[in-house]
Protein backbone atom coordinates (compact mmCIF):
# COMPACT_ATOMS: atom_id res chain seq x y z
CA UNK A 1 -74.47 55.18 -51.24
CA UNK A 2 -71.93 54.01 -48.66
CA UNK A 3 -70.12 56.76 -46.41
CA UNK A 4 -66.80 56.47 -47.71
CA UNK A 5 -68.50 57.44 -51.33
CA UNK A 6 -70.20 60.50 -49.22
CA UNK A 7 -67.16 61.55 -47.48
CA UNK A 8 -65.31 61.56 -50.92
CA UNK A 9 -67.96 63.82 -52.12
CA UNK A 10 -67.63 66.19 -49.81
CA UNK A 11 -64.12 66.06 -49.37
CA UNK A 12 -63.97 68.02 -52.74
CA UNK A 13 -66.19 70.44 -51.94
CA UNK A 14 -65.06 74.25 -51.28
CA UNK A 15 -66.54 74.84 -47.33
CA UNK A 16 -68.63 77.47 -48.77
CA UNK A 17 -70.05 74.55 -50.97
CA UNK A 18 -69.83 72.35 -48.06
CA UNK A 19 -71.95 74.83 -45.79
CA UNK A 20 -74.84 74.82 -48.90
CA UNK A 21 -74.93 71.49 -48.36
CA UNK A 22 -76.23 71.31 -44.98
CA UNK A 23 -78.34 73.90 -45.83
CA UNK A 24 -80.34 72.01 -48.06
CA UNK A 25 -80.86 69.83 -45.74
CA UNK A 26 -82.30 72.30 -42.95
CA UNK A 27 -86.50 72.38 -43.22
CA UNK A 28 -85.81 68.46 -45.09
CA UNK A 29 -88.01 66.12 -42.74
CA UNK A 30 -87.66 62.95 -44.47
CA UNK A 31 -85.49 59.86 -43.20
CA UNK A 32 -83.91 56.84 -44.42
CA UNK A 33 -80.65 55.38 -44.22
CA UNK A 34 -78.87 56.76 -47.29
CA UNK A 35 -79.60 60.22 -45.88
CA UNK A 36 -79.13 59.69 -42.15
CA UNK A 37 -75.41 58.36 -43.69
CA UNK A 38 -74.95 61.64 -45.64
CA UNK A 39 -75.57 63.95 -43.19
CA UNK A 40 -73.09 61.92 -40.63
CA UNK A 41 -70.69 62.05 -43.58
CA UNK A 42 -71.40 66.22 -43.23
CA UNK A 43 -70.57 65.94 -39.46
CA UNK A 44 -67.40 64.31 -40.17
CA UNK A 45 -66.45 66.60 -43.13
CA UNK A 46 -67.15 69.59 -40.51
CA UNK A 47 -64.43 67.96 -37.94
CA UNK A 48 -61.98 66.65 -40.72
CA UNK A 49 -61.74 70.32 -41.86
CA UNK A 50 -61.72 71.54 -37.49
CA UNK A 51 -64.98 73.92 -37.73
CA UNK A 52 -66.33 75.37 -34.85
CA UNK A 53 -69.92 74.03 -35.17
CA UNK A 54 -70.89 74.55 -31.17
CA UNK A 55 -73.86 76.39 -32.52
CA UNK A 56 -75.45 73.63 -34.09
CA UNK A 57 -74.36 70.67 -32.34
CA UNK A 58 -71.78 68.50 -30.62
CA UNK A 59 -69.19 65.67 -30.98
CA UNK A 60 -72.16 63.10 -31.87
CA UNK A 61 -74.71 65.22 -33.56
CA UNK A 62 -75.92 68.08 -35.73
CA UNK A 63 -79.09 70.25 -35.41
CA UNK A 64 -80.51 70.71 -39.14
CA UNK A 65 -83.17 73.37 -37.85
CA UNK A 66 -81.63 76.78 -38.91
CA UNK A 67 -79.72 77.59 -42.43
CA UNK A 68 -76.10 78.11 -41.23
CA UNK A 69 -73.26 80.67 -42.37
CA UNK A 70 -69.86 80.25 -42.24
CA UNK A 71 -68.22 83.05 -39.91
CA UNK A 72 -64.38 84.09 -40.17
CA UNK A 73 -63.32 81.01 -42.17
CA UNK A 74 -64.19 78.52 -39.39
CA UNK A 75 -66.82 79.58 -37.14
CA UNK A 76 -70.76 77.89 -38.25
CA UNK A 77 -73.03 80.45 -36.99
CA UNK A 78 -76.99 80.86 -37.30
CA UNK A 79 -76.66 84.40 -37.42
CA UNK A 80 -77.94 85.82 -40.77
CA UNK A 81 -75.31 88.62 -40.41
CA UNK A 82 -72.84 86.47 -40.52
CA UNK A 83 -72.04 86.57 -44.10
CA UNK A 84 -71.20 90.53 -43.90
CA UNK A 85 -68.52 89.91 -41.13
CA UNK A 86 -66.36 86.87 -43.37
């Protein structure tokens, strides 16, 4: 799959939906292209929609070691008590 058919995807995708989708990928340790594109197409989706995603990465890359959460409607936090301060 090319990245325009990724971002496309994800584009429709609520960012609760779009957070689950990164975590799937968290713990995943396997490579190839089609997935190194997908998760790039995450990164992008994560700018498009202006997240604050300090805690897991920068302008040019994402850490996929912890599950994420999304924190008052923007912030991407590691914190597992995240989800009881939304």
């Amino acid at each position: 799959m090319e990245l325009n058919e990724f971002e496309k995807r994800l584009k429709g995708l609520s960012n609760e939906e779009l957070v689950n989708s990164f975590n799937k990928e968290v713990g995943n340790s396997g490579w190839g292209t089609a997935r190194g594109t997908y998760l790039a197409a995450i990164h992008d989706e994560f700018k498009k929609r202006e997240f604050d995603y300090s805690e897991i990465g920068d302008s040019s890359s994402l850490s996929f070691k912890e599950k994420i959460y999304l924190k008052d409607e923007k912030k991407l936090t590691v914190e597992d008590n995240a989800k009881s301060h939304r």
